[in-house]
Protein backbone atom coordinates (compact mmCIF):
# COMPACT_ATOMS: atom_id res chain seq x y z
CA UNK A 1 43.09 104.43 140.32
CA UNK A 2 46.59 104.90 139.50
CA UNK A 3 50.05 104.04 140.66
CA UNK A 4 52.67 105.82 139.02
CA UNK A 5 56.64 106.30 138.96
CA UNK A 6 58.35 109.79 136.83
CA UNK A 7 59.99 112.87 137.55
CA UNK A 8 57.59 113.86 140.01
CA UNK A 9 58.10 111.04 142.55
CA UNK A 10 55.55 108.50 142.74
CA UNK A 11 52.15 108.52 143.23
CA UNK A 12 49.83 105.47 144.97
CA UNK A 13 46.25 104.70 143.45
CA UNK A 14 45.38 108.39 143.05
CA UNK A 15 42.31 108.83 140.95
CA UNK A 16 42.99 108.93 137.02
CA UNK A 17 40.89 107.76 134.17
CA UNK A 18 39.53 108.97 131.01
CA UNK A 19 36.33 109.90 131.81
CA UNK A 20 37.37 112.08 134.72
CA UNK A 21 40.06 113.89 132.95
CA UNK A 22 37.60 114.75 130.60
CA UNK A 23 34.78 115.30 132.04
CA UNK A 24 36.98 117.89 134.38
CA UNK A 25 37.88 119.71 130.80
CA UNK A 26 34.77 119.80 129.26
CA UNK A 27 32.60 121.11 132.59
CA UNK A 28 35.56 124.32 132.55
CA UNK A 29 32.85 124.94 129.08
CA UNK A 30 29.62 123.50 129.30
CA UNK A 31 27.91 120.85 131.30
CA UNK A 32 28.67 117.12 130.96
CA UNK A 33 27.28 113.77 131.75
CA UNK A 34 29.29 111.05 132.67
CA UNK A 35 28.74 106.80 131.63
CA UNK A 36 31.30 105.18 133.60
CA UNK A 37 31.57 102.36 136.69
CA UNK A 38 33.64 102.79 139.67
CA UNK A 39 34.05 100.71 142.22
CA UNK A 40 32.99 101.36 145.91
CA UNK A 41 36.43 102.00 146.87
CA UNK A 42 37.03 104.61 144.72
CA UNK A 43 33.41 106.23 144.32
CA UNK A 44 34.47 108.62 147.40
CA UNK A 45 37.62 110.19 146.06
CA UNK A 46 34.99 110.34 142.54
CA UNK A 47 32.46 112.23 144.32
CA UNK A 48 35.36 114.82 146.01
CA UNK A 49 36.94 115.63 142.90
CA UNK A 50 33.83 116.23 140.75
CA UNK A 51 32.14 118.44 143.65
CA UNK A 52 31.70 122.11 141.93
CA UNK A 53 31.43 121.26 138.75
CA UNK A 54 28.29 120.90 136.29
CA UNK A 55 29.09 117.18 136.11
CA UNK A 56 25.83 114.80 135.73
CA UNK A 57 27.03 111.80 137.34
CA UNK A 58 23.34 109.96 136.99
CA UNK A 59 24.54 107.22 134.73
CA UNK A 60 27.47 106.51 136.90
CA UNK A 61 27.38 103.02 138.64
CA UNK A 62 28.49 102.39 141.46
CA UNK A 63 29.64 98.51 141.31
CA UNK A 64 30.61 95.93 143.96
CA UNK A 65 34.04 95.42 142.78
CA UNK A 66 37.49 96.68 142.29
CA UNK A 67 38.07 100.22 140.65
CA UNK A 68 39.72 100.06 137.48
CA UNK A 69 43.76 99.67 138.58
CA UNK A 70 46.70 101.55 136.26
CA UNK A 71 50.28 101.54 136.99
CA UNK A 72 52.81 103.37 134.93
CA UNK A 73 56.27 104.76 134.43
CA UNK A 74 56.73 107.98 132.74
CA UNK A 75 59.62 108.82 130.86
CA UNK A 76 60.34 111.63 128.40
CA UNK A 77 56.71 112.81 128.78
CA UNK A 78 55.09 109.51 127.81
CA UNK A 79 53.61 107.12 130.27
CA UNK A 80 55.26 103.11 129.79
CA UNK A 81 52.64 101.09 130.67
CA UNK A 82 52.99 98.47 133.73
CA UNK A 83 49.80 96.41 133.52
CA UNK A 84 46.15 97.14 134.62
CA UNK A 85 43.17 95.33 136.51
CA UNK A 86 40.13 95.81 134.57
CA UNK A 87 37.99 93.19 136.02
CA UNK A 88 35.11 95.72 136.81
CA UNK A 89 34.31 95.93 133.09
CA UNK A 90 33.23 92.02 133.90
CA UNK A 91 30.46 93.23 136.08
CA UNK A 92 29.35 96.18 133.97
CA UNK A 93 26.48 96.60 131.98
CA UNK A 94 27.23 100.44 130.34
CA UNK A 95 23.68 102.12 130.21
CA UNK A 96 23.50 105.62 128.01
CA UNK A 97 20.81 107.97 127.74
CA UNK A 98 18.01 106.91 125.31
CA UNK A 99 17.68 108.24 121.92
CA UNK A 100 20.95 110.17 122.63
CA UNK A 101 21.39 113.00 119.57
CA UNK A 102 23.80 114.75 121.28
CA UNK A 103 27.98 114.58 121.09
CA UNK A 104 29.85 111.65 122.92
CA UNK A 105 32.86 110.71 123.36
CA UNK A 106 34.41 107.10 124.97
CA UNK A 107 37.42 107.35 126.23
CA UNK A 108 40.02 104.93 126.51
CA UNK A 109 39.14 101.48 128.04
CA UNK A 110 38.66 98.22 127.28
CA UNK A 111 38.07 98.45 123.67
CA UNK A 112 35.02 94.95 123.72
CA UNK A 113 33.38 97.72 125.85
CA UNK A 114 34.42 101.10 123.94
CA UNK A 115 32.74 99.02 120.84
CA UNK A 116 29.74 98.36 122.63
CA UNK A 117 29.42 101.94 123.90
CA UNK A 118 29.75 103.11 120.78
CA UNK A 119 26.55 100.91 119.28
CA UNK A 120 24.60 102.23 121.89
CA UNK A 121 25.34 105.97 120.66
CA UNK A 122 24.97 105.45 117.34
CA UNK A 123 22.70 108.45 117.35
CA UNK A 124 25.06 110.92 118.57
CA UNK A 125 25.26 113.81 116.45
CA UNK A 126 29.48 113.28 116.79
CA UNK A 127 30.76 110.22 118.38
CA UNK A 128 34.64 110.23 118.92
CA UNK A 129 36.91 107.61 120.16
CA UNK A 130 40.55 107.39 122.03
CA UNK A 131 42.63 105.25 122.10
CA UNK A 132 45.37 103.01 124.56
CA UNK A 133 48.61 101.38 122.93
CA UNK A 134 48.66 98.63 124.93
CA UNK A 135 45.29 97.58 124.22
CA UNK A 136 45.69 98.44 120.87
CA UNK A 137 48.44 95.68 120.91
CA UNK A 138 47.01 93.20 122.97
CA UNK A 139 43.09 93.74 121.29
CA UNK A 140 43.60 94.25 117.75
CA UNK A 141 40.84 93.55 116.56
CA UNK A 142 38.56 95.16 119.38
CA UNK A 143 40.17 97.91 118.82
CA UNK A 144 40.14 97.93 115.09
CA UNK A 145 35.89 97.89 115.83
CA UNK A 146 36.43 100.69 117.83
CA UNK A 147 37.73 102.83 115.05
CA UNK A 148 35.63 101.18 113.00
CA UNK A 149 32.38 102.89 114.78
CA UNK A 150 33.95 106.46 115.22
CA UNK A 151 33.43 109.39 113.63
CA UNK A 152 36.34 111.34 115.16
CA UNK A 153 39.51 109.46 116.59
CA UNK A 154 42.08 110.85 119.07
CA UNK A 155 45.42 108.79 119.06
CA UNK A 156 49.11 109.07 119.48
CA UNK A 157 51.55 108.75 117.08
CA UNK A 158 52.51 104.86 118.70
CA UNK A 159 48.61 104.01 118.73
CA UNK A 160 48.25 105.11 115.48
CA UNK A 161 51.05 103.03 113.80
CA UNK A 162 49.98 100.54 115.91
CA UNK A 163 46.32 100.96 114.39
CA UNK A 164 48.68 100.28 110.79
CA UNK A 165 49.05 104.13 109.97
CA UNK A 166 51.12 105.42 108.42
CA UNK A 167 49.77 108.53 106.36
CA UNK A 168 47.23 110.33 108.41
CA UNK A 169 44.81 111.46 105.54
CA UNK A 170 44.69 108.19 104.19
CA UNK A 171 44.45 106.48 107.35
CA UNK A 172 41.30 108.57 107.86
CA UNK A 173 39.60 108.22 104.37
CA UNK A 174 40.60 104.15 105.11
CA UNK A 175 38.38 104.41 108.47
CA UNK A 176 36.01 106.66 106.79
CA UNK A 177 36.64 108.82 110.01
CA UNK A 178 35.36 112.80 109.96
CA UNK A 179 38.17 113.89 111.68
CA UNK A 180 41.39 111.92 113.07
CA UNK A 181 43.47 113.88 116.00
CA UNK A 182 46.70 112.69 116.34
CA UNK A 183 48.72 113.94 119.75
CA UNK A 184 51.97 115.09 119.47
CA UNK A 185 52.91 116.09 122.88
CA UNK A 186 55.67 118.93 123.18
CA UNK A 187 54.86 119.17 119.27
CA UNK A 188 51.28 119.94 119.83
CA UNK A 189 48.59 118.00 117.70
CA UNK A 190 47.54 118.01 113.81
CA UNK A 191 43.96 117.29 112.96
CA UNK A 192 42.64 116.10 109.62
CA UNK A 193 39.87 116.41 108.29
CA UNK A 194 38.01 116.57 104.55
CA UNK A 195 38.69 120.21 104.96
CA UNK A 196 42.70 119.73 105.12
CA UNK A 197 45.21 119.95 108.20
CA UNK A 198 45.07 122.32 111.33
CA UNK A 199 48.23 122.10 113.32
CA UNK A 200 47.92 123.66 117.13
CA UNK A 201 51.59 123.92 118.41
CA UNK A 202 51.82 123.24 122.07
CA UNK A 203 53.05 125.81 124.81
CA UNK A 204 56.62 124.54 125.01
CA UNK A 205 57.24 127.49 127.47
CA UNK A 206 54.96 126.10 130.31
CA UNK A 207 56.40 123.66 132.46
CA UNK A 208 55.85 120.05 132.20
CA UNK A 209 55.34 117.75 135.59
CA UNK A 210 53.04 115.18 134.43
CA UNK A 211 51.47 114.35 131.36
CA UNK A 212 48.64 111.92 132.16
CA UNK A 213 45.69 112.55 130.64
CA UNK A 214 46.70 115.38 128.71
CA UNK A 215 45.26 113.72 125.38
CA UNK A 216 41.51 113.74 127.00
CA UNK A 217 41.55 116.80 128.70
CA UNK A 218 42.34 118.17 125.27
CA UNK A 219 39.43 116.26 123.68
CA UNK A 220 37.27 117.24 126.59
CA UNK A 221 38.14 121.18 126.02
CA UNK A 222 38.34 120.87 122.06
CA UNK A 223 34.62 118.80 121.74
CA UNK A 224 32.85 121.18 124.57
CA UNK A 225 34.32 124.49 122.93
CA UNK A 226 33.56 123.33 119.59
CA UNK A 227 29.98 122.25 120.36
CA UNK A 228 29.40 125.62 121.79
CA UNK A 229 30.63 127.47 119.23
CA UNK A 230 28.08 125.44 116.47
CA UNK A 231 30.15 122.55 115.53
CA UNK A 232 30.70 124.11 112.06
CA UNK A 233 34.34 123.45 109.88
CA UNK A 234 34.98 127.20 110.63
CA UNK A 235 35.47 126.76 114.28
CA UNK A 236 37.71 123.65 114.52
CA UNK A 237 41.10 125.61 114.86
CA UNK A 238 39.35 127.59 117.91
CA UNK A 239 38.06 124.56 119.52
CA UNK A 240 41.76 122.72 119.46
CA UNK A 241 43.40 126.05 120.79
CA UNK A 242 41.18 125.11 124.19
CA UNK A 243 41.72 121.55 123.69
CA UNK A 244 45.61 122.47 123.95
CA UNK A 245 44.89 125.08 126.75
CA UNK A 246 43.10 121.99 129.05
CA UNK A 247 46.00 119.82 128.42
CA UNK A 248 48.76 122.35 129.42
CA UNK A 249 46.81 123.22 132.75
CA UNK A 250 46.73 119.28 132.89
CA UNK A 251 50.03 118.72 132.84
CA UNK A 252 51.32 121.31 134.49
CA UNK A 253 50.52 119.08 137.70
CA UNK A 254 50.37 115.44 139.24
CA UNK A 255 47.56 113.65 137.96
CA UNK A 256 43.76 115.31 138.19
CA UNK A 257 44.52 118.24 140.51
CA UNK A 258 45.33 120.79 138.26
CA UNK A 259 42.58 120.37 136.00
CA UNK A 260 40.35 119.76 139.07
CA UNK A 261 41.04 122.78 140.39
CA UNK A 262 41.49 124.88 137.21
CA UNK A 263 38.60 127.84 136.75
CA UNK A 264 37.33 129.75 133.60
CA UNK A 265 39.51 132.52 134.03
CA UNK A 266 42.25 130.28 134.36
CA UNK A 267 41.50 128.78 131.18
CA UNK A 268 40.52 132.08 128.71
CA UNK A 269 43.94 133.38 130.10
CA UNK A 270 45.41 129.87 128.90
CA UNK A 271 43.48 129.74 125.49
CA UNK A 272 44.86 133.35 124.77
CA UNK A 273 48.56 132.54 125.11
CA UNK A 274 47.87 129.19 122.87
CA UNK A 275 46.38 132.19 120.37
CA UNK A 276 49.44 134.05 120.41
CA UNK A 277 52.05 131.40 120.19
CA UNK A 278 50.17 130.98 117.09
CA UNK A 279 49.99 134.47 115.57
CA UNK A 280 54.02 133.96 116.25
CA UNK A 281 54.83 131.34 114.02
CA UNK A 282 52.68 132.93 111.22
């Protein structure tokens, strides 16, 4: 639940998170399934804003306690963070799907419990991993386990200097990562891989009212497009152009509600002008 000051007013405990932006993204593609807890006084707004869409919500829990709290400014398209209450991670006990073999993805949270995700899917066919500055700063090490565990990474360029980056190809033969995405907001995002660098440029001519959770919206719509396309080196430069296209619907406005409300056509019509802002700066 956040609570939020920038350009477009403020906003008061609205429902945010990492899971739901993606999980929003990724469900535009394919079906998703969703480990996560929320607390009882947020479960409601939950349940409204993931009505419609092929979202498996089995392994969500429900939990006794207080939904995860944010608060944030944003300035110049980046969100300074305020503090958080992330006492419901006390009282959770994350439960995945057994033998998992398929892709997975933990998003941003408190990294003791990203870590321990991430040893539960240690099957998963791809397991990637975001990050949060200031948990980054304030849980080093945690985090540093985090990274540690994943086989794709999806940071910022503060996280990942942060993380002790400072060239991204080394940084991800260091961490023995597949693939390391590093955001760029208005600049768009580079990925590197074994295979080299694919830049995706961003769609500077769309407007811009809030960018929270633009960075896993795009890993919901990059992962889900990619895994339906094969998963092969050949489509990664597809599957970022719809990464990009779920974080410009994202942003375009305050908090979930654009991407909760986004359809398919909305999105191929999105993807294709991401294609030809491309083609123009061949």
């Amino acid at each position: 639940m956040d609570t939020r000051d920038g350009p477009f007013g403020r906003v008061h405990e609205t429902l945010g998170g990492s899971a739901v932006y993606f999980a929003l993204a990724a469900s535009l593609i394919m079906p998703v399934k969703v480990v996560a807890p929320v607390g009882k006084d947020g479960a409601k707004k939950l349940a409204q804003v993931f009505s419609g869409h092929p979202i498996d919500t089995e392994l969500l829990q429900i939990l006794d306690a207080v939904t995860y709290r944010w608060r944030a400014r944003q300035e110049h398209g980046r969100n300074v963070d305020l503090g958080s209450a992330d006492n419901i991670y006390d009282t959770w006990t994350p439960s995945v799907p057994p033998t998992f073999e398929g892709w997975a993805f933990v998003g941003s949270m408190r990294p003791d419990r990203q870590a321990q995700l991430m040893e539960l899917l240690g099957g998963a066919a791809l397991l990637g991993a975001d990050a949060m500055l200031s948990y980054v700063q304030s849980k080093t090490r945690d985090a540093r386990d985090v990274l540690r565990r994943a086989g794709w990474f999806f940071c910022n360029q503060e996280e990942f200097t942060a993380l002790g980056g400072k060239d991204p190809d080394e940084f991800r033969r260091q961490w023995w990562l597949k693939g390391l995405v590093l955001k760029q907001g208005a600049a768009g995002l580079a990925a590197y891989t074994e295979y080299g660098v694919v830049h995706v440029p961003a769609l500077a001519e769309r407007p811009v009212v809030d960018t929270t959770g633009a960075g896993d919206a795009l890993a919901g719509g990059m992962l889900a497009r990619w895994l339906s396309t094969g998963g092969q080196p050949g489509g990664l430069q597809d599957a970022l152009v719809w990464g990009v296209a779920c974080a410009s619907i994202t942003i375009a406005a305050i908090g979930v509600k654009g991407i909760a409300k986004a359809t398919r056509k909305q999105l191929d019509e999105r993807v294709a002008e991401v294609e030809a802002c491309i083609r123009r700066g061949r």
